[in-house]
Protein backbone atom coordinates (compact mmCIF):
# COMPACT_ATOMS: atom_id res chain seq x y z
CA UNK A 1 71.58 106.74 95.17
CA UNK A 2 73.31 104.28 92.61
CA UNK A 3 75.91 101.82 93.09
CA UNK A 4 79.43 102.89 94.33
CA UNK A 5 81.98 101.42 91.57
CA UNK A 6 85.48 99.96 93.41
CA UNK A 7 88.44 101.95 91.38
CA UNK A 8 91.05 99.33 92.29
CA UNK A 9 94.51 100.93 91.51
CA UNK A 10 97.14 98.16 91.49
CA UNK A 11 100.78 99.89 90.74
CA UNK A 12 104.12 99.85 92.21
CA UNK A 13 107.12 96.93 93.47
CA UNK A 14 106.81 97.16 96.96
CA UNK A 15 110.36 97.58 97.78
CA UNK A 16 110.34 98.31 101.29
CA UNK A 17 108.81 94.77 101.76
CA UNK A 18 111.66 93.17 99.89
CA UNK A 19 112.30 90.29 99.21
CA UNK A 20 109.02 88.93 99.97
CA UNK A 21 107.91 91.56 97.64
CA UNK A 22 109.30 91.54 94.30
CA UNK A 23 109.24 93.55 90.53
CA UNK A 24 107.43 90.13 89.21
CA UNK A 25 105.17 90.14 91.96
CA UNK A 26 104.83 93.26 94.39
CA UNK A 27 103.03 92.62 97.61
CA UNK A 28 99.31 93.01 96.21
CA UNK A 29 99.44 90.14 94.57
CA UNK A 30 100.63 87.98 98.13
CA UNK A 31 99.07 86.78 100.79
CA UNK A 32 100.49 88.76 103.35
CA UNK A 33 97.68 89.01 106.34
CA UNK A 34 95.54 85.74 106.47
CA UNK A 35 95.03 83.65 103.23
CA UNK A 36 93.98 85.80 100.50
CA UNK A 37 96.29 88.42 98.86
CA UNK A 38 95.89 92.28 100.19
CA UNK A 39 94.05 92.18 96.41
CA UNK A 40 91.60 89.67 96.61
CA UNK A 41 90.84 91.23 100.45
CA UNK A 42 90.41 94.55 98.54
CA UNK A 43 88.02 92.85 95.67
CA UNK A 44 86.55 91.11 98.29
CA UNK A 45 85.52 94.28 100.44
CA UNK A 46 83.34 95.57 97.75
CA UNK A 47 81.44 92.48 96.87
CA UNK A 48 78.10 93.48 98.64
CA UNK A 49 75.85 93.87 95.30
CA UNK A 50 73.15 95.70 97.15
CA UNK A 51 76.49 98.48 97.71
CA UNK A 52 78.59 97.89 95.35
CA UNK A 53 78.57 98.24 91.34
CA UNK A 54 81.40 95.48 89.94
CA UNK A 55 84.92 96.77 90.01
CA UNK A 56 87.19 98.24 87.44
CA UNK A 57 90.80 97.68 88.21
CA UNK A 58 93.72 100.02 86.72
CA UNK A 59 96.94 98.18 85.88
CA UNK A 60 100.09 98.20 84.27
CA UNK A 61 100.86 95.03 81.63
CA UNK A 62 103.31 94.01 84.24
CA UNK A 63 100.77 93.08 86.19
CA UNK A 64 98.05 92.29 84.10
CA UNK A 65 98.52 88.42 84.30
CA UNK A 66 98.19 88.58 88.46
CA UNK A 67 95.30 90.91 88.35
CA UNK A 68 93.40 88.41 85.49
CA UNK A 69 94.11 85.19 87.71
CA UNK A 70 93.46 86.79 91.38
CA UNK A 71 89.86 88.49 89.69
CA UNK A 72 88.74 85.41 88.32
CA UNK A 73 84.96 85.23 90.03
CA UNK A 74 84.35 88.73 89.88
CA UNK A 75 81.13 89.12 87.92
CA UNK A 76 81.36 92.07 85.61
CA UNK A 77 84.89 93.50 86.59
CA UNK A 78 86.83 95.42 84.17
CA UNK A 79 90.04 96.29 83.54
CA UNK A 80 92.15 99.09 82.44
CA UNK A 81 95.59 98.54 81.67
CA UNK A 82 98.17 101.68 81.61
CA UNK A 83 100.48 101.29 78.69
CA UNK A 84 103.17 103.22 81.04
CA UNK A 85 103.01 104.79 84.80
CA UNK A 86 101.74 108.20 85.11
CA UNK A 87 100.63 108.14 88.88
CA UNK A 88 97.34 108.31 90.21
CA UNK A 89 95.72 111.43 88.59
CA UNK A 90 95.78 110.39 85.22
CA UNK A 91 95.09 106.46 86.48
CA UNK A 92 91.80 107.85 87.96
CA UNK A 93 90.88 110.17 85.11
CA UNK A 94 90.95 106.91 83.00
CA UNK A 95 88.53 105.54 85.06
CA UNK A 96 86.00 108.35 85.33
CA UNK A 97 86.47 108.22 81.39
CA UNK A 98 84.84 105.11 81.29
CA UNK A 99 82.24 106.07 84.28
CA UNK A 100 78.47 107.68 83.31
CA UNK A 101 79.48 110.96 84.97
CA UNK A 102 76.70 110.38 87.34
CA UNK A 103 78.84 107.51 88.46
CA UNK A 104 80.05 107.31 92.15
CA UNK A 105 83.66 106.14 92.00
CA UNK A 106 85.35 104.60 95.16
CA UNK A 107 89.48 105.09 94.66
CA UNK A 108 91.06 102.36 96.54
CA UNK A 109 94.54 101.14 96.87
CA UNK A 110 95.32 97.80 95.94
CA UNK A 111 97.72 96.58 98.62
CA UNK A 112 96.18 98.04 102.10
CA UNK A 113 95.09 96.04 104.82
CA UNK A 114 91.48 96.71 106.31
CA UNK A 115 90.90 94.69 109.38
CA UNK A 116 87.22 95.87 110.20
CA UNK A 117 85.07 95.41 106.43
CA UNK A 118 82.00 96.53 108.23
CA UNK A 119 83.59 99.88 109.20
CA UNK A 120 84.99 100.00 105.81
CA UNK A 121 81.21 99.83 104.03
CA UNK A 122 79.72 102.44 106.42
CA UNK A 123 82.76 104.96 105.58
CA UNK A 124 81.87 104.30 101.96
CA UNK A 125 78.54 105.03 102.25
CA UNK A 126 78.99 107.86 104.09
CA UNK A 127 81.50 109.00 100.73
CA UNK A 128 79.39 108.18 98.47
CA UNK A 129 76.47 110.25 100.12
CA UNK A 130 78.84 113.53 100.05
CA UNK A 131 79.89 112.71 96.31
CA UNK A 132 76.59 112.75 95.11
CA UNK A 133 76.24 116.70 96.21
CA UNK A 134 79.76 117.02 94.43
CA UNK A 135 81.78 116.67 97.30
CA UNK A 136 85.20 114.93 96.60
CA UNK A 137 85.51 113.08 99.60
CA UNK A 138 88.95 111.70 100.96
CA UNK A 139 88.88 108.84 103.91
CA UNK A 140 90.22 110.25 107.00
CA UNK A 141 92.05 107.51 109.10
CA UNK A 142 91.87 107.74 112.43
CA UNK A 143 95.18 108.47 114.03
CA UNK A 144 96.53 106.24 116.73
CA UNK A 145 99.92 107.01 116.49
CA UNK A 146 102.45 110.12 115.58
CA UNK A 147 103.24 108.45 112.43
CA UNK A 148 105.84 110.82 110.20
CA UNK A 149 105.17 108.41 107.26
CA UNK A 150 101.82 109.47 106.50
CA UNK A 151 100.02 112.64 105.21
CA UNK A 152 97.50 113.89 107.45
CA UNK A 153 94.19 115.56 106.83
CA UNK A 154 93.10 118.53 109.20
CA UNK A 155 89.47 118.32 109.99
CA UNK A 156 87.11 121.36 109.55
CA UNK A 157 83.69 121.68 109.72
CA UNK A 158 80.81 119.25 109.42
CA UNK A 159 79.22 118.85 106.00
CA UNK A 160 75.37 117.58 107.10
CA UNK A 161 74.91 115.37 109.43
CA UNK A 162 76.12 112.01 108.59
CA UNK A 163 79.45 112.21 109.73
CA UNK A 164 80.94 113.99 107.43
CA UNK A 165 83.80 117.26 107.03
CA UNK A 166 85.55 119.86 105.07
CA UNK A 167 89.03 119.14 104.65
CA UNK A 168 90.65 122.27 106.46
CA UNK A 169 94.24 121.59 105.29
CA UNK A 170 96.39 119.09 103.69
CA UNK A 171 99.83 118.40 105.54
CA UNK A 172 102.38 116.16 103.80
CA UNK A 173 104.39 113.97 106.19
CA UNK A 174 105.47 115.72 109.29
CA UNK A 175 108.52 115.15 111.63
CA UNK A 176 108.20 113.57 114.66
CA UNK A 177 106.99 116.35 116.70
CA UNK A 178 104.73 118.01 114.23
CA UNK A 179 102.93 114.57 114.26
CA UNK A 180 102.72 113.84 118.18
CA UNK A 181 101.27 117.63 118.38
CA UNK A 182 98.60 116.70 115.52
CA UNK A 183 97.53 113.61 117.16
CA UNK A 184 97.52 115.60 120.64
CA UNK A 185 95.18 118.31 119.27
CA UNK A 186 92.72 115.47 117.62
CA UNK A 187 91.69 117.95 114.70
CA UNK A 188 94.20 115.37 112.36
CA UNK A 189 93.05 112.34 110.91
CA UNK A 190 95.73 110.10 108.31
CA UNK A 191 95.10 110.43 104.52
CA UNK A 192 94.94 106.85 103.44
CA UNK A 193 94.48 107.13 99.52
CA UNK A 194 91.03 105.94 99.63
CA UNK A 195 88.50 108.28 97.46
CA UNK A 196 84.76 108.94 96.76
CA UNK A 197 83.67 111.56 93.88
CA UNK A 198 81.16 111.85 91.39
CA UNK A 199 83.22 110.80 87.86
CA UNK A 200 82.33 114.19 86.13
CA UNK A 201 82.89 115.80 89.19
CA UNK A 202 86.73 114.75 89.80
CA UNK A 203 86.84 115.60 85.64
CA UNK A 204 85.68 118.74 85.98
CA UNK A 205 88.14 119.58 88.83
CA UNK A 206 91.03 117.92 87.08
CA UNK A 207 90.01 120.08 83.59
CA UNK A 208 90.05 123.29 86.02
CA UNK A 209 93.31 122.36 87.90
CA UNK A 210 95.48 120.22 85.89
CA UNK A 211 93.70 121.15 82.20
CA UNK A 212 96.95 119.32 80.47
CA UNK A 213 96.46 116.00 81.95
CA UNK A 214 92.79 116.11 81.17
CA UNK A 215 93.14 116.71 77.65
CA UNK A 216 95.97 113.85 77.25
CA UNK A 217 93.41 111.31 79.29
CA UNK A 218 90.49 112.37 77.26
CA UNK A 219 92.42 111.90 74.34
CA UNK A 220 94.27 108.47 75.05
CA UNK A 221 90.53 106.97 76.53
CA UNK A 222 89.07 108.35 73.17
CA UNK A 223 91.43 106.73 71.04
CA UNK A 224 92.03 103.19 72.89
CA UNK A 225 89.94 99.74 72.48
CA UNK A 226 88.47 97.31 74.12
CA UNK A 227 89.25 93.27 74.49
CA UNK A 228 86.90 91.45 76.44
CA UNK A 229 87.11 92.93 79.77
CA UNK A 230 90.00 94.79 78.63
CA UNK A 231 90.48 98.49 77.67
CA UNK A 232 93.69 99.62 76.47
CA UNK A 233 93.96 103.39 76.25
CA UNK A 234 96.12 105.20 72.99
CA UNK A 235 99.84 104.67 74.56
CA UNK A 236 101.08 107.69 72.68
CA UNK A 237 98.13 110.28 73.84
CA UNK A 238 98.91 108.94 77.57
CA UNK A 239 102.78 108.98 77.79
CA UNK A 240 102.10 112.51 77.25
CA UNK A 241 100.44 113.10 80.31
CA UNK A 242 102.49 114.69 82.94
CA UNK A 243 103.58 112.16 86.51
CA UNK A 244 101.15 113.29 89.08
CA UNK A 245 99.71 112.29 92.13
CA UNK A 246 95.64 113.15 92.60
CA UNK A 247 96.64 114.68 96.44
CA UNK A 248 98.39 117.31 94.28
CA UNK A 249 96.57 117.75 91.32
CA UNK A 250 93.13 117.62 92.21
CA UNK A 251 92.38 117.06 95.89
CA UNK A 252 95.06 119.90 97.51
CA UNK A 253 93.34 122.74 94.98
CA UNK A 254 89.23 122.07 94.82
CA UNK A 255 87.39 123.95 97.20
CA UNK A 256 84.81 120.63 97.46
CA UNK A 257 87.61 118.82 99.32
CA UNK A 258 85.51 116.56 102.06
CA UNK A 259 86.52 114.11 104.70
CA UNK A 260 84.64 111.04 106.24
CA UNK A 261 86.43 110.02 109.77
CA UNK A 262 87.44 105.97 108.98
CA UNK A 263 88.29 103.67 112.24
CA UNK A 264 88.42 100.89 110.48
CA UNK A 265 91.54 98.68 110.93
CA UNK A 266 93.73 100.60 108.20
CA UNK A 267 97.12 99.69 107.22
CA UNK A 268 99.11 100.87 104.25
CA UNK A 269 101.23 97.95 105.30
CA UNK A 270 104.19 100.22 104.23
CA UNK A 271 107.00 98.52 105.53
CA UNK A 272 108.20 94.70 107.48
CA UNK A 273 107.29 96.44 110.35
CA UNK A 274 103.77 97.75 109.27
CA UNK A 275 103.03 94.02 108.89
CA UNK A 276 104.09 92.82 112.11
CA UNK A 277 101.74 95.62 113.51
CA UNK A 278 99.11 94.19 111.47
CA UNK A 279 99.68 90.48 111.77
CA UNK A 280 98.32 88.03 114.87
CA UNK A 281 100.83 88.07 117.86
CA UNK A 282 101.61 86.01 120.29
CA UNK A 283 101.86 87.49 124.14
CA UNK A 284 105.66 88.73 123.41
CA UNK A 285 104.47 90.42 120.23
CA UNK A 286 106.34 87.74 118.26
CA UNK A 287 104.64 86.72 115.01
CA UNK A 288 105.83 83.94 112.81
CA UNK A 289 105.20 82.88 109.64
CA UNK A 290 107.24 79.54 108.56
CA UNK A 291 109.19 77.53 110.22
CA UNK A 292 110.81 79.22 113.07
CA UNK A 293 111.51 78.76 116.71
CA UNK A 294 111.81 81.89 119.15
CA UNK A 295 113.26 81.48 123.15
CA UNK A 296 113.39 84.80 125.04
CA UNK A 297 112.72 87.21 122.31
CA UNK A 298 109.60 89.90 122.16
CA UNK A 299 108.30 91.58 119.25
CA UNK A 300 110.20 89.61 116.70
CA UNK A 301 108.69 89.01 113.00
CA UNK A 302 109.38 86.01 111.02
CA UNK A 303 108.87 85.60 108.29
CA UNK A 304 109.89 81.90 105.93
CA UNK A 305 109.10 80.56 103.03
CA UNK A 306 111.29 77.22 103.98
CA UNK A 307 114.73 77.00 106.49
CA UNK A 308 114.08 76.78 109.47
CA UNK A 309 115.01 80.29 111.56
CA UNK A 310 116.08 80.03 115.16
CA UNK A 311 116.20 83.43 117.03
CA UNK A 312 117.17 83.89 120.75
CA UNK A 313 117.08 86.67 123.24
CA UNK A 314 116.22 89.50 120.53
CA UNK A 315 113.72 92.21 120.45
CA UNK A 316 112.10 94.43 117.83
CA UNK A 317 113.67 92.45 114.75
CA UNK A 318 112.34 91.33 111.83
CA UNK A 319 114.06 87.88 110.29
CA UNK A 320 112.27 87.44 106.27
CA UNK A 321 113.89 84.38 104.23
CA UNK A 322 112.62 84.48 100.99
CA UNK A 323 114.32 81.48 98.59
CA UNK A 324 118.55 82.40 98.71
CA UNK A 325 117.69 85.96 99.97
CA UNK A 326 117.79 86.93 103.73
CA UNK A 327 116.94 90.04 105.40
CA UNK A 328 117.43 90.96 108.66
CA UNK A 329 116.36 94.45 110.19
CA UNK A 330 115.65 96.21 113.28
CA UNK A 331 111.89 97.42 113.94
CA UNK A 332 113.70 100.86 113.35
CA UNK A 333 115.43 100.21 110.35
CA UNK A 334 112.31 98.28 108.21
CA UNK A 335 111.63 102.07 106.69
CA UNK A 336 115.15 101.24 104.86
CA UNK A 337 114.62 98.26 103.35
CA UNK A 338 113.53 99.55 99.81
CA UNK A 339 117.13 101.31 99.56
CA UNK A 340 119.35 97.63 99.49
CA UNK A 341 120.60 96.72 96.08
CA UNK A 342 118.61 94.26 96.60
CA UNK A 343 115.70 95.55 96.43
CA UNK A 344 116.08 98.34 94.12
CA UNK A 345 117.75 95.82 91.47
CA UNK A 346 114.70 92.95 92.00
């Protein structure tokens, strides 16, 4: 089987982990969990040659400059850069544009946290097998919790015998009870936004499914130019394609819709309180970062980038400073945090 090529998607602000997280540099591009950026970590996870074909990023110009600095030492890497935001369908379809169709492609956020890179590789292996017999294969994260923030992926039967499963259903986020009962019934794994397909496999679904956005892509790829390790696809061919996510245009509608079960340390690292969860705690649950000194409190983030904080007898709270801007949140409210005028106006 050839090489698995990293699709490295790097979009978004990352509002909900305002203001650490900002429009001029969302929270890929920082060092959030240990010392290298959730980028880098994601660059980094791929970097077994004997697995892994060099990467090919997709980026905005906004972001261009980060993802060129935070690359640097990535032999062969390319980059595509979106001349406007049209979600992941058509940001994928770029890439399998540039692919051999033969190609295995491996879709991967940008700004997710993977704690266990060993797990990681197997899962992508496992993919990658089921995409070369035209499977498109999403990662199935193994549920710990009833999260409501998710999407979930019901699990049908098994595909071979590697590991792998049809995707029975896609659920979009449930309520609270809808997600205790899928976690209960263990047939329910997360959908985490990680992807393995053939490229002319996910083009040929797209073309059946969503035959609009395939003929914009195949246009604006066709028409666009490379610089260096650049490519630039036509900007007026791709504003026409329409906003769409690939859960919705592709992967909810092929009958080739595959799972691989992934326990692998996964975190979307969503929110302030996603990060505490995947930070190192002390035995309160506090986690600090900065200058900070805690008496009587338990599972308290902080979070500093310079004054000093001082926090007693609290629980579940979450204390950022980021220059002149201060947030403070409950555990509960973190899921809030992108809707302050603060962070919708960064």
């Amino acid at each position: 089987m050839s090489k698995i090529t990293p699709v490295i998607l790097c979009g978004g602000s990352g509002t909900r982990l305002w203001p650490r997280s900002r429009a001029s540099k969302p929270k890929p591009f920082l060092p959030l969990v240990g010392e290298q950026t959730l980028f880098e970590a994601t660059v980094a996870r791929s970097g077994d040659t004997a697995t892994f074909a060099p990467p090919l990023v997709v980026t905005g110009v906004k972001h261009l400059d980060h993802v060129e600095a935070q690359l640097a030492g990535a032999q062969g890497a390319t980059i595509i850069v979106e001349p406007s935001a049209r979600n992941t369908a058509a940001a994928i379809a770029l890439a399998a544009l540039r692919l051999d169709p033969l190609d295995i492609m491996l879709v991967c956020p940008s700004d997710h946290h993977i704690a266990d890179g060993a797990a990681f590789t197997h899962a992508a292996s496992v993919a990658a097998a089921l995409a070369a017999e035209d499977w498109l294969v999403s990662f199935g994260i193994e549920a710990v919790t009833p999260e409501t923030g998710f999407g979930y992926l019901r699990r049908g039967e098994a595909i071979g015998t590697n590991g792998g499963f049809r995707v029975a259903q896609f659920v979009e986020k449930p309520d609270a009870v809808r997600a205790q009962a899928f976690l209960d019934s263990g047939e329910y794994a997360w959908n985490g936004g990680i992807f393995a397909f053939r490229a002319g496999a996910f083009l040929a679904e797209l073309e059946a499914h969503r035959p609009a956005i395939s003929t914009a892509a195949r246009e604006a790829a066709a028409k666009g130019h490379a610089e260096g390790q650049r490519f630039h696809p036509d900007a007026d061919a791709f504003a026409r394609i329409e906003s769409e996510s690939v859960d919705y245009a592709v992967m909810e509608n092929t009958s080739r819709a595959a799972m691989v079960p992934a326990d692998m340390g996964w975190s979307d690292i969503g929110n302030w309180q996603a990060l505490h969860d995947a930070r190192a705690c002390d035995a309160d649950g506090n986690s600090i970062a900065g200058r900070a000194e805690l008496i009587g409190c338990k599972n308290v983030l902080v979070d500093s980038d310079g004054p000093r904080v001082s926090v007693i007898g609290l629980d579940d709270v979450i204390i950022v400073v980021d220059g002149d801007e201060v947030l403070v949140t409950t555990a509960a409210g973190a899921q809030l945090v992108g809707k302050l005028s603060g962070a919708v106006n960064q």
